[in-house]
PDB file of N, CA and C in Angstrom:
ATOM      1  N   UNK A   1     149.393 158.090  61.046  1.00  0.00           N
ATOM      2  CA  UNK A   1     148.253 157.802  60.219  1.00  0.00           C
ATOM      3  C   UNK A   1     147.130 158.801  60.466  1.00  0.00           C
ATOM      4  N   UNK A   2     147.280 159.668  61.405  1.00  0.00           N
ATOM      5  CA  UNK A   2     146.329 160.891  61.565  1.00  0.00           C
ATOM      6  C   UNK A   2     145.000 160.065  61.921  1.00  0.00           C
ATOM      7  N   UNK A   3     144.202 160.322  61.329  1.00  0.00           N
ATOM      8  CA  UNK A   3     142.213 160.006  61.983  1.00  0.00           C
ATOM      9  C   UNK A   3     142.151 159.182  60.804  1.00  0.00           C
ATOM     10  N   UNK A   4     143.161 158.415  59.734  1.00  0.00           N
ATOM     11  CA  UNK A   4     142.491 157.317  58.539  1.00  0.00           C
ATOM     12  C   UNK A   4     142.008 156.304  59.555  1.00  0.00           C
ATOM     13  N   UNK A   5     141.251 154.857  58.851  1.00  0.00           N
ATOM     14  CA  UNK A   5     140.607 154.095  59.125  1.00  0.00           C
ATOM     15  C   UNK A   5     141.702 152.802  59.638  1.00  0.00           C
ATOM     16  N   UNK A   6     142.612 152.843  58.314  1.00  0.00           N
ATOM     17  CA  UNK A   6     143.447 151.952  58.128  1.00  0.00           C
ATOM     18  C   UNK A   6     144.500 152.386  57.380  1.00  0.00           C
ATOM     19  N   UNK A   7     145.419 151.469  57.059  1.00  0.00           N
ATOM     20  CA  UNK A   7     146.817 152.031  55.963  1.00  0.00           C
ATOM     21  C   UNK A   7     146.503 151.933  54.468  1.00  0.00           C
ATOM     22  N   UNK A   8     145.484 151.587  54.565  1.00  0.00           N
ATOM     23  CA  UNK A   8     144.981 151.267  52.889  1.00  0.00           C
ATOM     24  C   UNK A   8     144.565 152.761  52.515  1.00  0.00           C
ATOM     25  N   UNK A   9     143.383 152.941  53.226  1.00  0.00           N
ATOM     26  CA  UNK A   9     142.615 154.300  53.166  1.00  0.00           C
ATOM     27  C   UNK A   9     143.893 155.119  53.084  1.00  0.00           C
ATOM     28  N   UNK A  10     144.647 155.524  54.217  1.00  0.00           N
ATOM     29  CA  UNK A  10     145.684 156.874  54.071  1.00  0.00           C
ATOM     30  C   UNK A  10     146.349 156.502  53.097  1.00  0.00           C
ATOM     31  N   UNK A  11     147.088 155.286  52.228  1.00  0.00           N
ATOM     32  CA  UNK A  11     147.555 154.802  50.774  1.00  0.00           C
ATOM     33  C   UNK A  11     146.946 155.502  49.598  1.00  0.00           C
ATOM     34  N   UNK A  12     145.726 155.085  49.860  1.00  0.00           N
ATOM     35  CA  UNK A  12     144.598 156.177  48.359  1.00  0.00           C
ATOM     36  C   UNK A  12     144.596 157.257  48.891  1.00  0.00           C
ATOM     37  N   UNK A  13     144.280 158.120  49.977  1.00  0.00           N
ATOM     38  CA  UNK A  13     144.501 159.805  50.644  1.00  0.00           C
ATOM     39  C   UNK A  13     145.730 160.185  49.365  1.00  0.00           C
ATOM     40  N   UNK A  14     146.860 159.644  50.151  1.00  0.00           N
ATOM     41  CA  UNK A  14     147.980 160.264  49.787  1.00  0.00           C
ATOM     42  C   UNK A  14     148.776 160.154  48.472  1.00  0.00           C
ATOM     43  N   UNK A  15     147.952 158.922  47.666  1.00  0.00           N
ATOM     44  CA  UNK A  15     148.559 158.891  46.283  1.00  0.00           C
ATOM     45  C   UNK A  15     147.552 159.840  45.415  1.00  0.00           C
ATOM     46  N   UNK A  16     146.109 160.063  46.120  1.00  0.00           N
ATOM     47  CA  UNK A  16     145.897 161.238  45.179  1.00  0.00           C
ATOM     48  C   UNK A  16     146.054 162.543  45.692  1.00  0.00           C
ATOM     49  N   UNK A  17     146.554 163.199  46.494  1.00  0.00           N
ATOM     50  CA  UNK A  17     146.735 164.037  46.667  1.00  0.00           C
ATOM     51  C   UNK A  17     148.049 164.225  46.239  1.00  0.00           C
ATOM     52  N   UNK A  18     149.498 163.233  46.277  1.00  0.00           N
ATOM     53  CA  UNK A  18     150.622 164.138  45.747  1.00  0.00           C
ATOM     54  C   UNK A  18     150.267 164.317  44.141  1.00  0.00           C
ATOM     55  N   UNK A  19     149.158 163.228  43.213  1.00  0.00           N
ATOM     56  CA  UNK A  19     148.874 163.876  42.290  1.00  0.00           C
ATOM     57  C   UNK A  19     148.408 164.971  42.173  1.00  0.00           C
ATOM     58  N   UNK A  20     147.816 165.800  42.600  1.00  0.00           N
ATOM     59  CA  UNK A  20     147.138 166.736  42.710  1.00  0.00           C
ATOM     60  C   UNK A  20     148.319 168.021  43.451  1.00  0.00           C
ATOM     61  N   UNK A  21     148.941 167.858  44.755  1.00  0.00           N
ATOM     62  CA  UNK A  21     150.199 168.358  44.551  1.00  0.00           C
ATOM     63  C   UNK A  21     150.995 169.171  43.927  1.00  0.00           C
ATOM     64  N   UNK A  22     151.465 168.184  43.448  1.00  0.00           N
ATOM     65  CA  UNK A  22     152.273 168.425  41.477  1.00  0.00           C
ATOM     66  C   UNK A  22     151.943 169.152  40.842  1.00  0.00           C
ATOM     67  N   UNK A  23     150.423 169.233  40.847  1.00  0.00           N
ATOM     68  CA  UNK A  23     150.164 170.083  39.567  1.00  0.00           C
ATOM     69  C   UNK A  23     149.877 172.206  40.430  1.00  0.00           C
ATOM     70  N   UNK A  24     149.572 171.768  41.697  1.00  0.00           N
ATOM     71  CA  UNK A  24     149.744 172.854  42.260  1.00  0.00           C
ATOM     72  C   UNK A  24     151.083 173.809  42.406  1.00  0.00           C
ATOM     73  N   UNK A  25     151.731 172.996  43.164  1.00  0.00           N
ATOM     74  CA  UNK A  25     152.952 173.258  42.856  1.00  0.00           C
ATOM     75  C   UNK A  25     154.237 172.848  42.168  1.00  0.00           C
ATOM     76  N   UNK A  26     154.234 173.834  41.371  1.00  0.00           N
ATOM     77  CA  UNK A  26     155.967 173.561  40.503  1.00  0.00           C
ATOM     78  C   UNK A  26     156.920 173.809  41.427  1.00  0.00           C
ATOM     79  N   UNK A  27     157.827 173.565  40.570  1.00  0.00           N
ATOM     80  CA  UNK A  27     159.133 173.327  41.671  1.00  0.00           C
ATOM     81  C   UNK A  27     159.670 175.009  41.224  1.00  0.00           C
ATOM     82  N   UNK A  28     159.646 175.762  42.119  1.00  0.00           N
ATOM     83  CA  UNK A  28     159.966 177.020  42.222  1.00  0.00           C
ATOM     84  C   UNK A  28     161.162 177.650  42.232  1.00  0.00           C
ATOM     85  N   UNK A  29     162.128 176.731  42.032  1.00  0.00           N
ATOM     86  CA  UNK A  29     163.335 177.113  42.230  1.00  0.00           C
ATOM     87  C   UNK A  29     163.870 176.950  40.652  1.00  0.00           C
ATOM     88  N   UNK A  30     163.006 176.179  39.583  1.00  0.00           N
ATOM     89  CA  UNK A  30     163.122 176.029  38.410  1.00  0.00           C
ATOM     90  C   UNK A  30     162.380 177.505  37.651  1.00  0.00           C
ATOM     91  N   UNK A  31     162.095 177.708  37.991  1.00  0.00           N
ATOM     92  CA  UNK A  31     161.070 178.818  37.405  1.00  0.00           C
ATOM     93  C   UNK A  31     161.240 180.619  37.787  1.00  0.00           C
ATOM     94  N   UNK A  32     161.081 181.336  36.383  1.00  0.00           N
ATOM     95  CA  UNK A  32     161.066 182.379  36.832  1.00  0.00           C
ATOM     96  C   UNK A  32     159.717 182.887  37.893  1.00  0.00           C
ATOM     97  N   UNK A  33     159.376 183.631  38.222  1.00  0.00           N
ATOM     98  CA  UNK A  33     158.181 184.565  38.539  1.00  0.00           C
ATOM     99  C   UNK A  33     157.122 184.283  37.551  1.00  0.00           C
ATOM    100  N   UNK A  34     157.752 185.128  36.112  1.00  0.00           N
ATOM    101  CA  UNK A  34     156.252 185.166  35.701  1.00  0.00           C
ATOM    102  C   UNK A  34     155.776 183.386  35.069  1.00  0.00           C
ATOM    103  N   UNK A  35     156.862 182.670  34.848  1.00  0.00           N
ATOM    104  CA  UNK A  35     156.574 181.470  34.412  1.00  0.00           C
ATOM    105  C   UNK A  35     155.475 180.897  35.736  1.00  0.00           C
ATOM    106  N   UNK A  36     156.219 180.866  37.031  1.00  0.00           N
ATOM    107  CA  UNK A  36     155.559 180.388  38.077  1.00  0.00           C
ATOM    108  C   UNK A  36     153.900 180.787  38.077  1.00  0.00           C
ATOM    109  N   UNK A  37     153.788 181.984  37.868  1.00  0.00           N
ATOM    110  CA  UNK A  37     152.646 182.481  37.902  1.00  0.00           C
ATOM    111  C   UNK A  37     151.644 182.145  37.042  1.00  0.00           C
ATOM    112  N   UNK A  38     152.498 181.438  35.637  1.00  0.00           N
ATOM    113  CA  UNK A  38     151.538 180.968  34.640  1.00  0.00           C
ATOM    114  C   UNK A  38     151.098 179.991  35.212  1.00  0.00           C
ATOM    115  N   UNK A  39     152.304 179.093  35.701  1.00  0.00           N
ATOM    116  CA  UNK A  39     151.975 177.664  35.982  1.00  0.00           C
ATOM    117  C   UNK A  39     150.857 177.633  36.896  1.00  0.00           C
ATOM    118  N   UNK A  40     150.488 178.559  38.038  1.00  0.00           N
ATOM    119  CA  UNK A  40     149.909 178.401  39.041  1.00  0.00           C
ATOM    120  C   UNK A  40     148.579 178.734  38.271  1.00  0.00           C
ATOM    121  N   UNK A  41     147.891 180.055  37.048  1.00  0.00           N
ATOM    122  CA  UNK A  41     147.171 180.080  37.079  1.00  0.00           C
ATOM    123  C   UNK A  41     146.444 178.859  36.058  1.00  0.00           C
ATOM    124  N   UNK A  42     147.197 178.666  34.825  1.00  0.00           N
ATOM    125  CA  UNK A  42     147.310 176.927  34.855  1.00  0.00           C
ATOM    126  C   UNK A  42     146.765 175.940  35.207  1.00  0.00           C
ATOM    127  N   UNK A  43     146.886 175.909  36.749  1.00  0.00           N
ATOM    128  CA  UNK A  43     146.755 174.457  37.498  1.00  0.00           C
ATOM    129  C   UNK A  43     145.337 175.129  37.660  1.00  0.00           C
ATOM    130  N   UNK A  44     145.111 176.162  37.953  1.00  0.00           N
ATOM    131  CA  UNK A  44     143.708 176.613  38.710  1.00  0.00           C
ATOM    132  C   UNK A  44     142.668 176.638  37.765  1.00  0.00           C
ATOM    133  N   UNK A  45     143.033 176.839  36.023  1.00  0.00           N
ATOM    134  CA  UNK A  45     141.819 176.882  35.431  1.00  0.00           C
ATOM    135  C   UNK A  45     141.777 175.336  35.779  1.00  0.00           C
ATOM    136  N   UNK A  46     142.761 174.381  35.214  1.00  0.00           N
ATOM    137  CA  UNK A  46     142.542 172.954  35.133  1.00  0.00           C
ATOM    138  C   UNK A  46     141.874 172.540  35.969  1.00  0.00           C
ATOM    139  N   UNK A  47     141.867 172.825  37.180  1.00  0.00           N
ATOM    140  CA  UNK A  47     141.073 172.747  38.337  1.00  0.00           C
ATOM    141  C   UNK A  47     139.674 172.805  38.557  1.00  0.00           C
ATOM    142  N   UNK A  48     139.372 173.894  37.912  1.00  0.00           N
ATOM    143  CA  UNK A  48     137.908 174.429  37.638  1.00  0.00           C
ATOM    144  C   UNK A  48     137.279 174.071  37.191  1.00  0.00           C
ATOM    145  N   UNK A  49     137.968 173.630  35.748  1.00  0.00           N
ATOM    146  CA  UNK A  49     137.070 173.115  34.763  1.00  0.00           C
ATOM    147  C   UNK A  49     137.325 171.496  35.050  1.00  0.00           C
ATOM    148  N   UNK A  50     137.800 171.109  36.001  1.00  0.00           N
ATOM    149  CA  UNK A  50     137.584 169.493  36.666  1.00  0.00           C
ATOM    150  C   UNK A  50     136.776 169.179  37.366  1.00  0.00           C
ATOM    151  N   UNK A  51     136.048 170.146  38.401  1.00  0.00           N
ATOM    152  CA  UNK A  51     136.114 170.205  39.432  1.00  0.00           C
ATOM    153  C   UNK A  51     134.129 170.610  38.987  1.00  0.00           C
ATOM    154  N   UNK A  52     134.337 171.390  37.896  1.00  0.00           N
ATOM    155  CA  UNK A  52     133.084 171.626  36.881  1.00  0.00           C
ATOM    156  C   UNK A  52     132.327 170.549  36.568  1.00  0.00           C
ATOM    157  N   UNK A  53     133.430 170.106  35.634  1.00  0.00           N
ATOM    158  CA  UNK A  53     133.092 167.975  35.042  1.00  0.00           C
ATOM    159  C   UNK A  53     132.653 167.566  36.252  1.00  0.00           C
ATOM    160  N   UNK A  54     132.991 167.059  37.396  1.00  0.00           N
ATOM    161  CA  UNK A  54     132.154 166.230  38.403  1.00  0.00           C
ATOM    162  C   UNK A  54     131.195 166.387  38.929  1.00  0.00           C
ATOM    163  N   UNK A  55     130.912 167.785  38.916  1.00  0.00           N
ATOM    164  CA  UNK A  55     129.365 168.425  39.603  1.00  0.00           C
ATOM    165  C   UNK A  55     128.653 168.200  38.791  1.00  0.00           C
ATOM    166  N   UNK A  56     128.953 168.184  37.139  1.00  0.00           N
ATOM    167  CA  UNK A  56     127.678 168.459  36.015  1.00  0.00           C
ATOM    168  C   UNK A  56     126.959 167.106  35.791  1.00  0.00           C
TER     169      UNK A  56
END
């Protein structure tokens, strides 16, 4: 359980992070290069402009 509080807390940790995960990484063994590379830059605008939305 690392430094969480309880099993609840590391429960929400870790269900949003493999969402978040996912969208980082594709499964690489499906994918060419340059596809991979889309996907990755992809996840990173999505990211940005999320990450944008919560600060504004």
């Amino acid at each position: 359980m690392g430094r969480f509080n309880s099993p609840g807390q590391a429960q929400r940790f870790l269900a949003a992070h493999d969402q978040i995960n996912t969208i980082f990484r594709p499964r690489r063994y499906r994918l060419t290069a340059t596809t991979y590379r889309h996907a990755r830059a992809d996840a990173l605008n999505l990211w940005s402009a999320y990450t944008l939305e919560m600060t504004a």
